[in-house]
N, C-alpha and C. Protein backbone atom coordinates (compact mmCIF):
# COMPACT_ATOMS: atom_id res chain seq x y z
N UNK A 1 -22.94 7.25 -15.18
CA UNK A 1 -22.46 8.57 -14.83
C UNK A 1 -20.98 8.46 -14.44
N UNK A 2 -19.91 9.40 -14.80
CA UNK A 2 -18.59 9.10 -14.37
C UNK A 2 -18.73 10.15 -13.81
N UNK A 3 -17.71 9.91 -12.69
CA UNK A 3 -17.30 11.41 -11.89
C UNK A 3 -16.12 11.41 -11.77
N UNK A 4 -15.91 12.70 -11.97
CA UNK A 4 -14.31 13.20 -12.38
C UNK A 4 -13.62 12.80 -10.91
N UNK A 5 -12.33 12.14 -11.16
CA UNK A 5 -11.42 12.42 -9.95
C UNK A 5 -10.52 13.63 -9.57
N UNK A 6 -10.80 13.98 -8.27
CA UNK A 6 -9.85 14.85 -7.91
C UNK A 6 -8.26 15.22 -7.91
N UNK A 7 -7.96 16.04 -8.29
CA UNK A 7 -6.70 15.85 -8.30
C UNK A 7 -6.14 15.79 -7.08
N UNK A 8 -4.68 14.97 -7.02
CA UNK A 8 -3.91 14.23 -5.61
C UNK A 8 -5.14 13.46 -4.64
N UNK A 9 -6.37 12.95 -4.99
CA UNK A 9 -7.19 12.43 -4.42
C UNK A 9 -6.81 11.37 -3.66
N UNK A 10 -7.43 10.75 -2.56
CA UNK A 10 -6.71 10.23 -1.75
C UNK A 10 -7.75 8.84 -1.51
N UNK A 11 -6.72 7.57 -2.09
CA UNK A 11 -7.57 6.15 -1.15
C UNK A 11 -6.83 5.30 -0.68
N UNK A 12 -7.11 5.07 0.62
CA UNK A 12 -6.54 4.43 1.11
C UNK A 12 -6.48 3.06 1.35
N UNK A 13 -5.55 2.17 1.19
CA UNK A 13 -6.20 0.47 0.85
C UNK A 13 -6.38 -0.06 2.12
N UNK A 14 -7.46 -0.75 2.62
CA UNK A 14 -7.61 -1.44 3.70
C UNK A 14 -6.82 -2.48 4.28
N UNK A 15 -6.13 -2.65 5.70
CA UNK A 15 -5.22 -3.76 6.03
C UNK A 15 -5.75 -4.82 5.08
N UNK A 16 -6.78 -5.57 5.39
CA UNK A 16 -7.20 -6.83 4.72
C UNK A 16 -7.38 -6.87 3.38
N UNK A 17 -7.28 -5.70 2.44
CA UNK A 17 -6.50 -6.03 1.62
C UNK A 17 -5.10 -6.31 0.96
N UNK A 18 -4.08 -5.60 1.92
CA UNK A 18 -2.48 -6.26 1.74
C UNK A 18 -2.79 -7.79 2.27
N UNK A 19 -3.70 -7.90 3.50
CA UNK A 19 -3.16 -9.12 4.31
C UNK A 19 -3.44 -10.81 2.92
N UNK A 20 -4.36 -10.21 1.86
CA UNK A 20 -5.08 -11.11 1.14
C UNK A 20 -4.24 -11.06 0.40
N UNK A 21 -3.63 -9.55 -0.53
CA UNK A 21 -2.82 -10.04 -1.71
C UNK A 21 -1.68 -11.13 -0.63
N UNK A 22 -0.93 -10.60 0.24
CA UNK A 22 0.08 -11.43 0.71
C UNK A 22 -0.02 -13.16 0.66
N UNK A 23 -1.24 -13.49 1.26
CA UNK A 23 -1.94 -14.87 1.07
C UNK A 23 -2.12 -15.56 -0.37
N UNK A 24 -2.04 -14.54 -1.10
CA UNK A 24 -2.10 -14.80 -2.50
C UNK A 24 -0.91 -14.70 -3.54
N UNK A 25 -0.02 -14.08 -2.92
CA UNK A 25 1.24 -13.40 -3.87
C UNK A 25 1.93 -14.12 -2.98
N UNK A 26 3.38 -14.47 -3.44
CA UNK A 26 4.44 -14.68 -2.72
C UNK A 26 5.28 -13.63 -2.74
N UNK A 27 5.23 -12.82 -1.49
CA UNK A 27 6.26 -11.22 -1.05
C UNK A 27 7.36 -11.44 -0.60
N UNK A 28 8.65 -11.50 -0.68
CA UNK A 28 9.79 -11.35 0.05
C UNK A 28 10.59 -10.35 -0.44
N UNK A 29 11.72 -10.06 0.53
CA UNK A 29 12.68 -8.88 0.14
C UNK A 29 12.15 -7.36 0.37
N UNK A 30 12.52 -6.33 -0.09
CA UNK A 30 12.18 -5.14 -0.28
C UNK A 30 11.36 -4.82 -1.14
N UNK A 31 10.12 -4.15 -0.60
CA UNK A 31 9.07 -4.02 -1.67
C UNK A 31 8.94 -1.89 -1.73
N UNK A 32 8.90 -1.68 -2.92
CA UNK A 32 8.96 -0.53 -2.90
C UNK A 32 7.39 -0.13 -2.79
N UNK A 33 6.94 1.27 -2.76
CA UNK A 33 5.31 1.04 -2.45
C UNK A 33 5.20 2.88 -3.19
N UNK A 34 4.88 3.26 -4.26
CA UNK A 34 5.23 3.94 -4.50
C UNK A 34 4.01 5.56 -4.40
N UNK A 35 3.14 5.10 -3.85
CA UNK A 35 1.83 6.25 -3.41
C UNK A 35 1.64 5.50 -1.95
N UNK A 36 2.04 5.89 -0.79
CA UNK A 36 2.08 5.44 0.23
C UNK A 36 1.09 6.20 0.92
N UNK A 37 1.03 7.48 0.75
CA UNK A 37 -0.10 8.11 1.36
C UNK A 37 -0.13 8.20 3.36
N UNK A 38 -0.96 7.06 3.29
CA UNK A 38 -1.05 7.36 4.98
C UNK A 38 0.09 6.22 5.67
N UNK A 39 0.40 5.25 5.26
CA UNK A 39 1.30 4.12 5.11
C UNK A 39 0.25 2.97 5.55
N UNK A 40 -0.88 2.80 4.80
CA UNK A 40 -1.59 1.89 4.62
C UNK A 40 -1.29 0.46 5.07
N UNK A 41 -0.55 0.58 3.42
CA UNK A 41 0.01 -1.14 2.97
C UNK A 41 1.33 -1.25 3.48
N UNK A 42 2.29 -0.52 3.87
CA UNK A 42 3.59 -0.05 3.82
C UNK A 42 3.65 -0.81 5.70
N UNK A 43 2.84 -0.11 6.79
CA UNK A 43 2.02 -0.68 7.90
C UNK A 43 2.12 -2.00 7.84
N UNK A 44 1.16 -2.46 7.10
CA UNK A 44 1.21 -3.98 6.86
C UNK A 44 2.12 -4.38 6.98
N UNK A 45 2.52 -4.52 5.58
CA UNK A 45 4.06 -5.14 5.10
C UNK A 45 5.16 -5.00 6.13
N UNK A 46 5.39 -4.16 7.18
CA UNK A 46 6.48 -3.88 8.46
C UNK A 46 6.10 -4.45 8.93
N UNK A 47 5.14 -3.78 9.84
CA UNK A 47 5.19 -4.15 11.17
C UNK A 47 3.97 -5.89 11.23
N UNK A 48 3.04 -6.39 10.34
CA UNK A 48 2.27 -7.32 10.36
C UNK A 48 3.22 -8.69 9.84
N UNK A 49 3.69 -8.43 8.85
CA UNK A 49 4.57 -9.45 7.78
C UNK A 49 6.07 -9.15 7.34
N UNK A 50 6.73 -8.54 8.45
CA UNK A 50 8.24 -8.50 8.42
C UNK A 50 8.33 -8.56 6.94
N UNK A 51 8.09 -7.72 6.07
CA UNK A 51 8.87 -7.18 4.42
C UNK A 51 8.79 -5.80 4.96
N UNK A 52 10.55 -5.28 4.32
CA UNK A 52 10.77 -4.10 4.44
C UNK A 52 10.04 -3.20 3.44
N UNK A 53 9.52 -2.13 3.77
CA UNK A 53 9.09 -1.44 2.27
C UNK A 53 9.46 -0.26 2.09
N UNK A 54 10.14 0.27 1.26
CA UNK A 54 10.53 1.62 0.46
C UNK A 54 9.60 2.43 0.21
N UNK A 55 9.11 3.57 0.99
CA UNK A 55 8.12 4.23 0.78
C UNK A 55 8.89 5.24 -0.41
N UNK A 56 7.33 6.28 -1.30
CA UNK A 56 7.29 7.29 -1.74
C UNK A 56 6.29 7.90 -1.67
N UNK A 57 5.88 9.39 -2.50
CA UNK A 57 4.59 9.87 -2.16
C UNK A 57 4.76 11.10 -3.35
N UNK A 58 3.39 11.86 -3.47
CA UNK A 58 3.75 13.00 -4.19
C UNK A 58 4.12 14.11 -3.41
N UNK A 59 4.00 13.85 -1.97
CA UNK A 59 4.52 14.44 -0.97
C UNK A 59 5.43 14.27 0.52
């Protein structure tokens, strides 16, 4: 069964998932984050793991 997505629908990624890609990716510099939403990952990346991040949004 598929179910349609809503439009501007909203998910939000869990800390422990930035904290894992980070463990897994090598992040430095300015990371842009471009559906920021609630500032999820953006959260993370500041204030947990000192990378600056460039928010955006559709709003």
């Amino acid at each position: 069964m598929v179910v349609p997505r809503v439009l501007n629908d909203f998910y939000p990624t869990p800390a422990t998932v930035t904290e894992k890609l980070h463990n897994s990716v090598f992040i430095s510099g300015n990371v842009f984050e471009p559906c920021v939403g609630n500032n999820a990952v953006t959260d993370v990346l500041n204030q947990c793991l000192g990378i600056t991040a460039i928010e955006s949004d559709l709003r």
